[in-house]
N, C-alpha and C. Protein backbone atom coordinates (compact mmCIF):
# COMPACT_ATOMS: atom_id res chain seq x y z
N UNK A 1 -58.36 35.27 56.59
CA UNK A 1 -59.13 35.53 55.39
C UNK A 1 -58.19 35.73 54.18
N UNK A 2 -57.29 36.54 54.30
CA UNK A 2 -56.30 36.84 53.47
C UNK A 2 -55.61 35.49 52.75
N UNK A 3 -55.26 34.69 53.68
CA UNK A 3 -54.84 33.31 53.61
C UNK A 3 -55.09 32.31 52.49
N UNK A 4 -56.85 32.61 52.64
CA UNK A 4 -57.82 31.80 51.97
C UNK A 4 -57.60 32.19 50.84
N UNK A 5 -57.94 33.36 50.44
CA UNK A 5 -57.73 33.83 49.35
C UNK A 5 -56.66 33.77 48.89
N UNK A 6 -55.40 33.85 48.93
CA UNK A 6 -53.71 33.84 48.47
C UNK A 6 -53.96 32.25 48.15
N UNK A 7 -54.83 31.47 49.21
CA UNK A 7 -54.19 29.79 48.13
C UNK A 7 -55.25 29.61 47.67
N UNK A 8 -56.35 29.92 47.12
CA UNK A 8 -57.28 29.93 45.90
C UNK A 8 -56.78 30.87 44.88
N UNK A 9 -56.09 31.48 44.98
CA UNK A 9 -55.96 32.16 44.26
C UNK A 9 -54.53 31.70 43.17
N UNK A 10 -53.75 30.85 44.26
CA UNK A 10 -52.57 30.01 43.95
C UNK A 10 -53.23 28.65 43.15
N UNK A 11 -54.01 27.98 43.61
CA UNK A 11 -54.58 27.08 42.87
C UNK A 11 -55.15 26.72 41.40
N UNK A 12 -55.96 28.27 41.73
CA UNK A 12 -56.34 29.20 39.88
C UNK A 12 -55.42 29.00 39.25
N UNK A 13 -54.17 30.03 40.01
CA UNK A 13 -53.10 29.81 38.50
C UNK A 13 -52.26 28.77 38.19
N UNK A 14 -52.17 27.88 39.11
CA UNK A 14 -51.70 26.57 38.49
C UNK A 14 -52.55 25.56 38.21
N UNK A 15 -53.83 25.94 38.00
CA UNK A 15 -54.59 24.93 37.12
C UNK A 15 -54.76 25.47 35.83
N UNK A 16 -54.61 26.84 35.39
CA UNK A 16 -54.58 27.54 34.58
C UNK A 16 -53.57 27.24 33.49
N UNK A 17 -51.93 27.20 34.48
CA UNK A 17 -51.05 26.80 33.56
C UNK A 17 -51.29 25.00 32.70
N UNK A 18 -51.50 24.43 33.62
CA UNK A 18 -51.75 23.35 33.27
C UNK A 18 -52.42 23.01 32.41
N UNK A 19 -53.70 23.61 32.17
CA UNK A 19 -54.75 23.62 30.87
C UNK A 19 -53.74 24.18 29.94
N UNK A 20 -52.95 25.58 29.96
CA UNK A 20 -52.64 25.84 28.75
C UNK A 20 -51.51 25.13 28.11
N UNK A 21 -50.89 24.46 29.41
CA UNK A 21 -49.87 23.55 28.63
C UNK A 21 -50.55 22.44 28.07
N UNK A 22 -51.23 21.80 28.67
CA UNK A 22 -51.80 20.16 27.77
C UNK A 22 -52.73 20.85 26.50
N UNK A 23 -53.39 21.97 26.45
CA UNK A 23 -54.01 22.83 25.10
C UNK A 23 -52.53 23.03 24.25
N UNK A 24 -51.54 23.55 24.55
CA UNK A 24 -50.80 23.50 23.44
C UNK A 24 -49.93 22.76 22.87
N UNK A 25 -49.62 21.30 24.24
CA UNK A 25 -49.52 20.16 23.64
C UNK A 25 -50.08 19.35 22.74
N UNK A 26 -51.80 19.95 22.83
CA UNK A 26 -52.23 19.13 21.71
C UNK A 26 -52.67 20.10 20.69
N UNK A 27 -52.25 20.61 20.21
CA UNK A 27 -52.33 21.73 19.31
C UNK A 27 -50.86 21.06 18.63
N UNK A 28 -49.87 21.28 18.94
CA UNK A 28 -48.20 21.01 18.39
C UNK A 28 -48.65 19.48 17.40
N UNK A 29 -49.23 18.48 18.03
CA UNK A 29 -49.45 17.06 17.75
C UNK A 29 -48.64 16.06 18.16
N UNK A 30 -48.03 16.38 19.02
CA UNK A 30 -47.10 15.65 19.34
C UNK A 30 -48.18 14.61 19.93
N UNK A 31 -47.66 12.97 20.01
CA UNK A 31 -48.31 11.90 20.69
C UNK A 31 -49.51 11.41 19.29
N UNK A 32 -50.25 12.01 18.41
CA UNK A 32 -50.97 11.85 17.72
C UNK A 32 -50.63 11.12 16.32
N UNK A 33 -51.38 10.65 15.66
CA UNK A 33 -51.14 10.63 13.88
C UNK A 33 -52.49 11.09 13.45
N UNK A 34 -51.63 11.71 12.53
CA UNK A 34 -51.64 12.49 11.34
C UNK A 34 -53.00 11.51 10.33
N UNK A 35 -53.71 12.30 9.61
CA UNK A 35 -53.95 11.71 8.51
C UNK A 35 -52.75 11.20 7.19
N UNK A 36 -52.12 12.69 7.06
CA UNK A 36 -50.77 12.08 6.25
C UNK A 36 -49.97 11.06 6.98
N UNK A 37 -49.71 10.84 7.98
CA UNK A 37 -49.00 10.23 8.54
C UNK A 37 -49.81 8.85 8.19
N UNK A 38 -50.97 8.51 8.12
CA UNK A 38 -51.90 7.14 7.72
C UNK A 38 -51.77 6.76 6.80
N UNK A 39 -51.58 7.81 5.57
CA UNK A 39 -51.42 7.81 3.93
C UNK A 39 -50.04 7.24 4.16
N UNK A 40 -49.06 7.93 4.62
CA UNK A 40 -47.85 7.69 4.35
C UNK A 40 -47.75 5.85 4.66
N UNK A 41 -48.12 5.48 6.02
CA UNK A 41 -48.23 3.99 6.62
C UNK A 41 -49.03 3.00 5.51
N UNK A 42 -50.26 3.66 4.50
CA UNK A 42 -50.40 2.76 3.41
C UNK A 42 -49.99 2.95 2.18
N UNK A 43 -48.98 4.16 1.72
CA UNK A 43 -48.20 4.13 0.89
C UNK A 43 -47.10 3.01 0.71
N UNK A 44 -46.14 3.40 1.63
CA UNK A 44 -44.95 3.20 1.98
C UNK A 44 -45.12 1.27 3.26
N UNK A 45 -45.87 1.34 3.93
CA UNK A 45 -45.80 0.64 4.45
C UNK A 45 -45.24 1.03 5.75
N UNK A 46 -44.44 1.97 6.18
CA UNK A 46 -44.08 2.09 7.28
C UNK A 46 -43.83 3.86 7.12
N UNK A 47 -43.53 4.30 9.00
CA UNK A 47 -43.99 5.94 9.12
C UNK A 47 -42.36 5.91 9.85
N UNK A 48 -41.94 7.00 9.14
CA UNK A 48 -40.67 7.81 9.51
C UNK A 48 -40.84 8.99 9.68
N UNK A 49 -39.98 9.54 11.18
CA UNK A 49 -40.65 10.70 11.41
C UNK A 49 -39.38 11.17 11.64
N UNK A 50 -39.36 12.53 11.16
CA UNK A 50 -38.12 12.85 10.93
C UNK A 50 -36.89 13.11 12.45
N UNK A 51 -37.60 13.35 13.56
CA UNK A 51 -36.59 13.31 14.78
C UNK A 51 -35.94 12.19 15.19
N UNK A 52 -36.56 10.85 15.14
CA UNK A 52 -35.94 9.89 15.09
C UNK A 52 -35.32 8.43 14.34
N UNK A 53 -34.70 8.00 14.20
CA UNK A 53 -34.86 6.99 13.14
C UNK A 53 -35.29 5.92 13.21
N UNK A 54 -35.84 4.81 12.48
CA UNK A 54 -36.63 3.88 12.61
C UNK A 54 -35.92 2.75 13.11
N UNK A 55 -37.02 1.74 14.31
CA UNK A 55 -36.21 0.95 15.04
C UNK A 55 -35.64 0.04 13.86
N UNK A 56 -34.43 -0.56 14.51
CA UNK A 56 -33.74 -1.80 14.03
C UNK A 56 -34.04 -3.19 14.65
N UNK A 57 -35.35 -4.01 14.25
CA UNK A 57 -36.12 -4.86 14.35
C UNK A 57 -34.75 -5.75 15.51
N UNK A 58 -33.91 -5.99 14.81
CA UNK A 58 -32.88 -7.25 15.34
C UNK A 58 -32.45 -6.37 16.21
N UNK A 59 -32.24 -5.31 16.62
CA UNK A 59 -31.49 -5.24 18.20
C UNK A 59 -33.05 -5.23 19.01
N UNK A 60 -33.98 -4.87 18.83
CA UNK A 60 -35.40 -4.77 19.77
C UNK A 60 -35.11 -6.46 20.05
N UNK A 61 -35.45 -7.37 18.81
CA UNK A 61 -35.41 -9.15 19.35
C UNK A 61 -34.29 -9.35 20.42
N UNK A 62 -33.43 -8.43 20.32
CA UNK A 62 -32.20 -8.58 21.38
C UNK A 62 -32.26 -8.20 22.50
N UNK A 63 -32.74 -7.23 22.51
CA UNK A 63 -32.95 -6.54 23.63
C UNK A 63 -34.34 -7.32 24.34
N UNK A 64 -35.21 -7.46 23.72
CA UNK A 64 -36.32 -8.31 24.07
C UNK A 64 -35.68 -10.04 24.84
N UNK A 65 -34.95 -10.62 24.20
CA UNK A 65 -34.74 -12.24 24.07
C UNK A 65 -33.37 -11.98 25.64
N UNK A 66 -32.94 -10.76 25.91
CA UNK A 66 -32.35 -10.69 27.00
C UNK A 66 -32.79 -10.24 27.59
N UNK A 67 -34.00 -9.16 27.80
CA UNK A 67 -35.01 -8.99 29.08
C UNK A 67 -35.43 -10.47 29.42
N UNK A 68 -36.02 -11.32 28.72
CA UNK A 68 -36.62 -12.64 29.01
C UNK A 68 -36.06 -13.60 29.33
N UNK A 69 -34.60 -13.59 29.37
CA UNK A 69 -33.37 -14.52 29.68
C UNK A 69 -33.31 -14.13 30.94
N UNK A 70 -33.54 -12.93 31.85
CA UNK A 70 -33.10 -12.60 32.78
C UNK A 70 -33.78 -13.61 33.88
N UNK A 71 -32.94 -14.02 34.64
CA UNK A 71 -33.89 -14.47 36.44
C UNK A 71 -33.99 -14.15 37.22
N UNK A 72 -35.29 -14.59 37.40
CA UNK A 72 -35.92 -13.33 38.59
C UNK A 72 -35.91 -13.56 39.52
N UNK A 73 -35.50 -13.43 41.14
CA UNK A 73 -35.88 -14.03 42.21
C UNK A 73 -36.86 -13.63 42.41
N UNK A 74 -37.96 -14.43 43.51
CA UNK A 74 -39.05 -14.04 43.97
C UNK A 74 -38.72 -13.10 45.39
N UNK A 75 -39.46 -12.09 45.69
CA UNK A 75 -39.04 -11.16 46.64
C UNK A 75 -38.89 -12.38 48.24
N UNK A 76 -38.42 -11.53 49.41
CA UNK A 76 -38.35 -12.08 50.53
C UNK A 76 -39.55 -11.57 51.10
N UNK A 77 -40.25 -12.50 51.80
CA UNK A 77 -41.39 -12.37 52.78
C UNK A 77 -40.37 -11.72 53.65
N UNK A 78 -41.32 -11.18 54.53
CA UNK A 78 -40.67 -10.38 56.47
C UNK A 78 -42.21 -10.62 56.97
């Protein structure tokens, strides 16, 4: 009986944490835009956010045009 109760009771609180973490993940905004952040994209034309800096179009085509260069074997049947 005791048992039962200790892992319901274990379950509670880690579903508990879990709500309060994804609640204050989306509270922070992280993953989201902004209304300013929309203004800014038809101001400006493009959104800079201050932790990272904005991609450099020509190494992505690079990085892209050599993922797609790569050959692939097809796996081995068994």
């Amino acid at each position: 009986m005791y048992m039962k109760f200790a892992f319901w009771l274990t379950v509670l609180t880690v579903v508990a944490v879990v709500v309060r973490l994804l609640r204050s993940q989306a509270r922070d905004g992280r993953g989201s835009v902004t209304d300013d952040m929309v203004r800014q994209i038809e101001h400006q034309g493009t959104l800079r956010v201050e932790e990272r800096e904005p991609l450099d179009i020509e190494d992505v085509r690079a990085e892209e045009d050599s993922f797609w260069s790569e050959t692939w074997d097809e796996p081995e049947e068994i």
